[in-house]
Protein backbone atom coordinates (compact mmCIF):
# COMPACT_ATOMS: atom_id res chain seq x y z
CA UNK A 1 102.13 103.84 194.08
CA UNK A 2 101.63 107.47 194.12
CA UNK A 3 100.50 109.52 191.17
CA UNK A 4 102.66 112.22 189.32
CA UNK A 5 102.57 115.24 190.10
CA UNK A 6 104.45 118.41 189.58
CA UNK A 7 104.34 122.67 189.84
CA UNK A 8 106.68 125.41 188.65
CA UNK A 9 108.03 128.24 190.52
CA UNK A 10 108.79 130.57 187.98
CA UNK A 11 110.57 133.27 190.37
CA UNK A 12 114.02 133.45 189.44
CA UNK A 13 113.70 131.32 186.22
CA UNK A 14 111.04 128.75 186.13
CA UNK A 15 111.83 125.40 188.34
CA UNK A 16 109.65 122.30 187.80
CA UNK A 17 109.67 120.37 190.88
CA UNK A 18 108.14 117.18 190.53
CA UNK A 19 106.94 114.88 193.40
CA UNK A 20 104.93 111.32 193.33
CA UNK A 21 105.62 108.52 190.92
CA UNK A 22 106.93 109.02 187.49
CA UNK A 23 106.28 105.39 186.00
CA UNK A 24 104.71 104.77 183.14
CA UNK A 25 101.67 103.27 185.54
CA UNK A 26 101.97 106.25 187.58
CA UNK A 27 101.85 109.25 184.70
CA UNK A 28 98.02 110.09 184.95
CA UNK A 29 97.36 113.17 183.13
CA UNK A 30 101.01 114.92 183.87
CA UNK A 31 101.63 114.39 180.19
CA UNK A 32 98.79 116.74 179.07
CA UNK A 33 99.45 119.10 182.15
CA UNK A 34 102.79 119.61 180.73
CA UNK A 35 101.82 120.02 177.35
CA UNK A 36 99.17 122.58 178.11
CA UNK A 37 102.48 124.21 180.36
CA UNK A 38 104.67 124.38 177.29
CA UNK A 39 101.93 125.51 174.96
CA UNK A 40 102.19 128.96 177.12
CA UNK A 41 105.88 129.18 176.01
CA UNK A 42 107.00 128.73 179.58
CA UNK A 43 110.78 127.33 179.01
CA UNK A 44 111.89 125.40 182.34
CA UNK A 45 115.37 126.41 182.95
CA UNK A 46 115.74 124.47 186.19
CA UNK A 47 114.43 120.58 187.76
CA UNK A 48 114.22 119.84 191.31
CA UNK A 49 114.12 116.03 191.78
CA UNK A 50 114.39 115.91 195.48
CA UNK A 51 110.86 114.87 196.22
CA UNK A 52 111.08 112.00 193.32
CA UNK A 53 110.24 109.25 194.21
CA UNK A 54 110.01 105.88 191.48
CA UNK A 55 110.68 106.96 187.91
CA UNK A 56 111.56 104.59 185.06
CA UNK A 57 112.42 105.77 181.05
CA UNK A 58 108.97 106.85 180.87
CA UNK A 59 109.01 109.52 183.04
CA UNK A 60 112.56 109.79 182.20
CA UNK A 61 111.71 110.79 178.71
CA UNK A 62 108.68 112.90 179.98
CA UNK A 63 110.53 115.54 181.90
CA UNK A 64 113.67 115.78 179.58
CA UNK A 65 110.52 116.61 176.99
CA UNK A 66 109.29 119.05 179.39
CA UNK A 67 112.27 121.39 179.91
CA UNK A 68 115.11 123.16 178.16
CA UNK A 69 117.77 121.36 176.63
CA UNK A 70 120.33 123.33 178.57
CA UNK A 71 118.41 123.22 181.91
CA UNK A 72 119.93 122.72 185.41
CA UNK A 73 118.90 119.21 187.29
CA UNK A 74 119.20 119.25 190.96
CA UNK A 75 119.76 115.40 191.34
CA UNK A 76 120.47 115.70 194.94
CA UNK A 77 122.04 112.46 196.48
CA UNK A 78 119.97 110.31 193.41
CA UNK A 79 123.14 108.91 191.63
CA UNK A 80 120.80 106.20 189.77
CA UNK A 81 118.38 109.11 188.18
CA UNK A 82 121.51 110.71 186.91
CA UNK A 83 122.59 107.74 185.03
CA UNK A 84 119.10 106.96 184.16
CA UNK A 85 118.85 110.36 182.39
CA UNK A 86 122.22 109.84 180.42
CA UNK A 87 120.78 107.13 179.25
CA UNK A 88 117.24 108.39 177.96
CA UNK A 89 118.56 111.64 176.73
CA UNK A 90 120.55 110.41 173.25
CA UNK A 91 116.87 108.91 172.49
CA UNK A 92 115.12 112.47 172.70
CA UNK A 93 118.05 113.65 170.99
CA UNK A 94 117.74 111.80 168.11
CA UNK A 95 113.53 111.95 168.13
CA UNK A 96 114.48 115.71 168.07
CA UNK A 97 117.13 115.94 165.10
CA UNK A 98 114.74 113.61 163.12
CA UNK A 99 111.48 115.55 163.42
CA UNK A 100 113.91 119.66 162.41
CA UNK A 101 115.19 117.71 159.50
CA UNK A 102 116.22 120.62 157.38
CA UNK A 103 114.75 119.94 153.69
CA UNK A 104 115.86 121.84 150.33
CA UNK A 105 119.18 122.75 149.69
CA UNK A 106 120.41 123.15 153.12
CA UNK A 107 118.98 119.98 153.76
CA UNK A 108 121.38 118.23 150.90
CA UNK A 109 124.51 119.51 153.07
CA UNK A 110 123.14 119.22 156.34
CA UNK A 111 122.47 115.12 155.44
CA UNK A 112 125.90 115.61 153.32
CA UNK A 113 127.64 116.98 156.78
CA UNK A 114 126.35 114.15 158.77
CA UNK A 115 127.55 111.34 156.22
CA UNK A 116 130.94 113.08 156.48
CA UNK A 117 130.95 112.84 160.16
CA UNK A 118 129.64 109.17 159.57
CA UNK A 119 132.51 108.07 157.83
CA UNK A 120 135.16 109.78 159.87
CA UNK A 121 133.85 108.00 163.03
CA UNK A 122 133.38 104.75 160.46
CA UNK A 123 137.29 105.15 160.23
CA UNK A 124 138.12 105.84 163.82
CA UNK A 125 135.99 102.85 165.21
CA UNK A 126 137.93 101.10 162.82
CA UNK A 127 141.72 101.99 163.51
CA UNK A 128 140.01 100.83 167.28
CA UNK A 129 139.37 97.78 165.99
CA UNK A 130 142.90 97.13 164.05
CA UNK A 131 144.31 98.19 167.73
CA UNK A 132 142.64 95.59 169.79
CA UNK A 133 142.90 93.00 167.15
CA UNK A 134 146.92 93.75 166.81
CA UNK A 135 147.14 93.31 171.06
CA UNK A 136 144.92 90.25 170.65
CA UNK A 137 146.56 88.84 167.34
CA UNK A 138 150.07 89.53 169.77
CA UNK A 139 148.45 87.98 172.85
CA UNK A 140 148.06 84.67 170.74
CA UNK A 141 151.21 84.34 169.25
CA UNK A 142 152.99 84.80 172.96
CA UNK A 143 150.79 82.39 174.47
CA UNK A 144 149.72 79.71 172.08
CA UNK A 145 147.37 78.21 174.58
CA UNK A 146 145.40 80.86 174.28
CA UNK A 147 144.23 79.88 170.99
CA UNK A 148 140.72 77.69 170.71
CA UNK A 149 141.79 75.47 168.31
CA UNK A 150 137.87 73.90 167.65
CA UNK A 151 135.94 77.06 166.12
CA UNK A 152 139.58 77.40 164.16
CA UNK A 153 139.04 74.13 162.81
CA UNK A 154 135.23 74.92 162.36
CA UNK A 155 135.48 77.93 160.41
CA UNK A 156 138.43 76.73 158.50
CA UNK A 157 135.80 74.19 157.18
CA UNK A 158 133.39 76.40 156.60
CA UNK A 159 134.82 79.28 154.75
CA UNK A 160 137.20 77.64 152.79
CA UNK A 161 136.76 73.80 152.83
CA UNK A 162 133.27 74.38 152.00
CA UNK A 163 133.83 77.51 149.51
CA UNK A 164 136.35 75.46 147.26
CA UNK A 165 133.82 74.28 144.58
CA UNK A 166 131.60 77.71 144.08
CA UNK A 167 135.50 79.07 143.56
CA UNK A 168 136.59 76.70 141.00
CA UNK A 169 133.42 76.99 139.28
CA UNK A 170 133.47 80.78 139.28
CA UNK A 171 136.74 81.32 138.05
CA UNK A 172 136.51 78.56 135.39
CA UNK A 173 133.80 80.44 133.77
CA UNK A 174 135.84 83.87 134.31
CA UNK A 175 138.81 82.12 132.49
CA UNK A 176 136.58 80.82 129.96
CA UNK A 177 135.41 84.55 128.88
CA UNK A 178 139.11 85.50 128.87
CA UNK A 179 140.14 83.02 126.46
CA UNK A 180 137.21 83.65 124.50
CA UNK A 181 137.55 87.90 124.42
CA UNK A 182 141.29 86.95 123.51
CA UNK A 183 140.79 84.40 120.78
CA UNK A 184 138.16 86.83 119.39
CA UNK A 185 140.85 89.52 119.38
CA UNK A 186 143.96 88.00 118.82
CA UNK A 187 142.72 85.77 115.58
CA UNK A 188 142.34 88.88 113.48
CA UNK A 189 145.93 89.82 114.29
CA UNK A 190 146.93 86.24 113.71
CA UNK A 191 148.26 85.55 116.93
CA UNK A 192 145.81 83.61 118.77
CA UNK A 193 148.28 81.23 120.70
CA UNK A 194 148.74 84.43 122.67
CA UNK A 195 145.90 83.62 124.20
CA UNK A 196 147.23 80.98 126.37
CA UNK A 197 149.86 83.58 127.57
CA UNK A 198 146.84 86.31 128.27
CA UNK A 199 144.53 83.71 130.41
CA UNK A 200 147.93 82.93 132.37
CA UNK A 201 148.60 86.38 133.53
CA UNK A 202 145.11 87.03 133.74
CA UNK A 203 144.54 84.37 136.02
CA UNK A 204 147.42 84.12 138.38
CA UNK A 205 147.84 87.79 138.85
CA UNK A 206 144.68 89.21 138.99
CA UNK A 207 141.80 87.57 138.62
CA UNK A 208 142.19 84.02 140.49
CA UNK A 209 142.66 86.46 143.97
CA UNK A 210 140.16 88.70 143.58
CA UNK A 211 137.19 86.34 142.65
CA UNK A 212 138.24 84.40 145.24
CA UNK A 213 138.41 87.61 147.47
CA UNK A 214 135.19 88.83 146.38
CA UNK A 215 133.46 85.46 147.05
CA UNK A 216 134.93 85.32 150.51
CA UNK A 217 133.33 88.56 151.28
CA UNK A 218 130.12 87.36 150.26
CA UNK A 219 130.42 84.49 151.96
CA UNK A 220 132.79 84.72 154.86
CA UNK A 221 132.12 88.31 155.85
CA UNK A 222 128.60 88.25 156.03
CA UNK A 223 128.55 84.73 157.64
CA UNK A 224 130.71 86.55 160.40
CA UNK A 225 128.84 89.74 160.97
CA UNK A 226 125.54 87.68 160.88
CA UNK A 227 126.68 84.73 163.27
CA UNK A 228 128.33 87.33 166.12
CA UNK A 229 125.83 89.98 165.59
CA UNK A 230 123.23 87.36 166.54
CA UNK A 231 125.22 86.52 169.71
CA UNK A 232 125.11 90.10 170.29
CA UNK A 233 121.49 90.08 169.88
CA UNK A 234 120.91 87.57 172.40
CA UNK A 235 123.18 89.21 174.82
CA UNK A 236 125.94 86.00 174.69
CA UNK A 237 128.78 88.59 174.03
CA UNK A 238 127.72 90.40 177.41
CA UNK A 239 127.38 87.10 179.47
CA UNK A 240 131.41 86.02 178.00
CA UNK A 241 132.43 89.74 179.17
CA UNK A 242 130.90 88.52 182.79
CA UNK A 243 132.66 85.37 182.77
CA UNK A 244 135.93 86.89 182.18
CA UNK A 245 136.10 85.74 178.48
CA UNK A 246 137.51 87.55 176.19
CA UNK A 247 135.29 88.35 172.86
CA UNK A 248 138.56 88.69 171.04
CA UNK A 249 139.87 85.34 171.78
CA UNK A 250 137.29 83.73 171.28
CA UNK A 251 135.17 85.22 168.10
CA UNK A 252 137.60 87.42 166.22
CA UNK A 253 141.02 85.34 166.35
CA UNK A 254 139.62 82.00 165.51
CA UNK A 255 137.81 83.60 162.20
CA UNK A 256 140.43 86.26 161.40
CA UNK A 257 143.29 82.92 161.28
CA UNK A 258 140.97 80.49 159.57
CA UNK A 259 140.27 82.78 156.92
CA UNK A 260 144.45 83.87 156.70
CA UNK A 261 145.43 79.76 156.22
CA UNK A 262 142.50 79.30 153.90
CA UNK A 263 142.73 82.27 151.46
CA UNK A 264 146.22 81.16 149.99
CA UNK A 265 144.46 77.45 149.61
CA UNK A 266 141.21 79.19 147.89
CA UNK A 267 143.21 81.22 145.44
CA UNK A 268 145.28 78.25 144.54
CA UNK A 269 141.82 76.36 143.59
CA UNK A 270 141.00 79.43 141.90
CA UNK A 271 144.08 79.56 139.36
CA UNK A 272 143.69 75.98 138.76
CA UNK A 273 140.00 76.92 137.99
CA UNK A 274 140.80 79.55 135.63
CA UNK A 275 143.35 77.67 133.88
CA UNK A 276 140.94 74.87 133.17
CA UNK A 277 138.67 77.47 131.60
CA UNK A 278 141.24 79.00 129.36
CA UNK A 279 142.13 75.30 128.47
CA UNK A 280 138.69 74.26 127.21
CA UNK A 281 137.98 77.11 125.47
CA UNK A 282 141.23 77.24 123.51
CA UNK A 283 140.48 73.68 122.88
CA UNK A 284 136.93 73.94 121.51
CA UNK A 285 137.72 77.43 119.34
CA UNK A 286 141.26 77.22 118.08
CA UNK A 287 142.31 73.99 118.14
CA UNK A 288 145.33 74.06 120.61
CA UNK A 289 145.40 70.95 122.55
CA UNK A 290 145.64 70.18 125.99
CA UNK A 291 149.25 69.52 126.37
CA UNK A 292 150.54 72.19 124.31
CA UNK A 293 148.20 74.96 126.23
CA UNK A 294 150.25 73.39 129.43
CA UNK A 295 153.36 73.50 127.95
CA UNK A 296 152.61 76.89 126.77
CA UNK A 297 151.77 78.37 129.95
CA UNK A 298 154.50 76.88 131.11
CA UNK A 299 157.68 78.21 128.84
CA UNK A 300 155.85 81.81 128.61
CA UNK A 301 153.84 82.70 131.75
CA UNK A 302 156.49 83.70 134.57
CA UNK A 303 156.23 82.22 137.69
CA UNK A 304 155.96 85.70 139.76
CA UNK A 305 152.50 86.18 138.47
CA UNK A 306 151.61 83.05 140.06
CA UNK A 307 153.60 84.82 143.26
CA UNK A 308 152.01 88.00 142.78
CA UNK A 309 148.59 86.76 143.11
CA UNK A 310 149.19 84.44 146.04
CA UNK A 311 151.13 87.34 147.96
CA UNK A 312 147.87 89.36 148.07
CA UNK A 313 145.82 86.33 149.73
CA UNK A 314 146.49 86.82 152.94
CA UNK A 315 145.96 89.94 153.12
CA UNK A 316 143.12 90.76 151.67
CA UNK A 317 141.74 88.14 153.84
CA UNK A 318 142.58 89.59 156.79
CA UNK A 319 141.26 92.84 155.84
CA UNK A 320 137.78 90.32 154.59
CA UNK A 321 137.54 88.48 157.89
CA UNK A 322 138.09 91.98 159.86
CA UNK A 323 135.49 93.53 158.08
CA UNK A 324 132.46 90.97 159.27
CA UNK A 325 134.33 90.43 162.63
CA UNK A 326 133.72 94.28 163.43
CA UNK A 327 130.38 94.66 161.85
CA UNK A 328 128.94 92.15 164.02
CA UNK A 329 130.48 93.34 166.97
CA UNK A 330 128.74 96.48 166.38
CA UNK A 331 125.24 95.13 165.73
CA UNK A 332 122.65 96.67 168.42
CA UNK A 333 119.90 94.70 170.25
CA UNK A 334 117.59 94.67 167.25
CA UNK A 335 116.95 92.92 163.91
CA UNK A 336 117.08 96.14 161.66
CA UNK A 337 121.24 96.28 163.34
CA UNK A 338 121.50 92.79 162.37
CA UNK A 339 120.64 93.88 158.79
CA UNK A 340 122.58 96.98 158.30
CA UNK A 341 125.76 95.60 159.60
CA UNK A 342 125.66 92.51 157.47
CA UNK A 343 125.20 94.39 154.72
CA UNK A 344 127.95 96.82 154.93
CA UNK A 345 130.04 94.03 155.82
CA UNK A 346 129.90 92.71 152.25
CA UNK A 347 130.01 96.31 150.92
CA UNK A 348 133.43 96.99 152.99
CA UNK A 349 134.98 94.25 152.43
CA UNK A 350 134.16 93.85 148.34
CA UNK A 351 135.40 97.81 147.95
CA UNK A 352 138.68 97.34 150.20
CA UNK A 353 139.32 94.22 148.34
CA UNK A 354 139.24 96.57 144.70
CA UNK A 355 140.99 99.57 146.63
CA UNK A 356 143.29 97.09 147.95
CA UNK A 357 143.82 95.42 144.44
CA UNK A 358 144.82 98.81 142.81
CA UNK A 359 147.50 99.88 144.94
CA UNK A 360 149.35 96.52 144.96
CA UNK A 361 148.87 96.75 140.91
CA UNK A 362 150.70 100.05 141.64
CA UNK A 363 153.30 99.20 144.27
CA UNK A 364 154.26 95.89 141.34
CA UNK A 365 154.35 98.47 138.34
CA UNK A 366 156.43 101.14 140.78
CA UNK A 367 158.62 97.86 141.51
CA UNK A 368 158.38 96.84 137.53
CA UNK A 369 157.28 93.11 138.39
């Protein structure tokens, strides 16, 4: 191992030329030597790095530190110390844009600018995604075989086999409310048996696919950005890639499916759920029995709500499912990642799922259904 060492020729601009060892074992003092060169305002404008010999990311980091940002590096016949710079530099790029954070009121656009340019490349990464996942989705249906029918079967189970009870529940109590807002209402008009009519619509338009929505993003699209962001994590996504698998077939398509042939199933529990809540409240508070709240619903509540609502399923679950699939596929090596992209999962999905909701309740008023 030979130490670090280094001298500038500043005739004709100022070169650093570095020679020795640049390891992190190897450094020495070259770190303070540098910082003592920069503190004279000498800017190096050029790097020689034919007399290099080992250098890892600490050195790496050390002389991108120690020079211009526009310098000139003479890599000579090194291809690996060009590619280990490209890789170092977006780190001291970063260090450097956190440490001039702007502050004041040029500070509120500069972090406004950068959330702009945030969600533009939000949206490009994910018309990406909708691309590969079309080719994929295509791939599958021309070759059947491709399809792993086992995780399909697994995740089937698990986010909407499993999900059926916390649905019914959920949108019993949500029907509940309705019939009791309405009855509230509607008795001081003297037409409470409109309530059964208002839970129907309610229910099998609206609100039976979007609770059911909303709990499949909490469940579903987290459970799918956490479980492949952790493969990420631990690299399993890379070792597929080597084996010639690909991540599409077998950890988007399986999920994206199972949560398309469940969906329809889950909103159908739903309605039922709601129903049932309208039901026992109209029982309890104004006296309409059982069988004439079914018969009711029946003669008055059209059937193309019930179609409306179970038109939407699928896709707001693909849009659900595609949310968590892509957010895990974007988690990073680390925990913190892990976090983030769980979390906007949920947040994605739930607002597309409300966005989503309002312009089909515009496209059926354009339509007048």
């Amino acid at each position: 191992m030979i130490a670090a060492d280094w001298h500038i020729d500043e005739g004709g601009g100022p070169t650093l030329h570095v020679s020795g060892d640049w390891t992190s074992l190897a450094l020495g003092d070259a770190e303070g030597r540098l910082g003592a060169q920069a503190a004279r305002s000498l800017v190096v404008q050029r790097l020689d790095l034919s007399a290099l010999g080992r250098i890892d990311t600490a050195g790496a980091l050390l002389l991108l530190r120690s020079m211009a940002p526009d310098a000139d590096i003479d890599f000579g016949e090194r291809e690996d110390l060009q590619r280990l710079i490209d890789l170092v530099r977006p780190a001291l790029e970063s260090d450097t844009a956190g440490k001039a954070g702007v502050t004041g009121v040029l500070g509120f656009f500069e972090r406004f600018g950068r959330q702009v340019i945030g969600i533009a490349d939000d949206a490009y990464q994910m018309l990406v995604f909708t691309g590969q996942l079309i080719v994929a989705l295509g791939r599958t249906l021309g070759d059947p075989r491709r399809l792993r029918m086992t995780p399909l079967v697994a995740f089937m189970q698990d986010a909407g086999i499993n999900g059926l009870p916390i649905v019914f529940i959920m949108t019993f109590f949500i029907g509940a409310v309705i019939a009791l807002v309405g009855t509230n209402l509607l008795t001081t008009l003297g037409v409470e048996v409109f309530t059964i009519q208002l839970v129907g619509v309610a229910i099998l338009r609206e609100f039976g696919v979007v609770i059911t929505a909303i709990l499949l993003s909490g469940r579903s699209a987290s459970s799918f950005a956490a479980q492949i962001g952790s493969m990420r994590m631990n690299q399993e996504t890379d070792a597929m890639q080597v084996m010639g698998v690909d991540r599409f077939d077998a950890l988007v398509i399986p999920r994206i499916l199972a949560a398309l042939l469940m969906m329809p199933l889950m909103t159908f529990c739903a309605d039922i759920g709601g129903l049932a809540g309208g039901l026992l409240v109209s029982w309890v508070t104004i006296d309409i029995s059982p069988v004439f709240f079914i018969q009711r619903t029946l003669e008055t509540v059209d059937i193309k709500h019930f179609w409306i609502g179970m038109c939407k399923a699928p896709f707001l679950a693909l849009i659900i499912a595609a949310a968590g699939c892509r957010h895990g596929l974007m988690v990073g090596g680390d925990v913190q990642s892990l976090g983030q992209n769980v979390t906007s999962a949920v947040v994605q999905s739930i607002f597309m799922v409300i966005m989503f909701d309002a312009i089909f309740a515009v496209i059926f008023m354009a339509l007048d259904l």
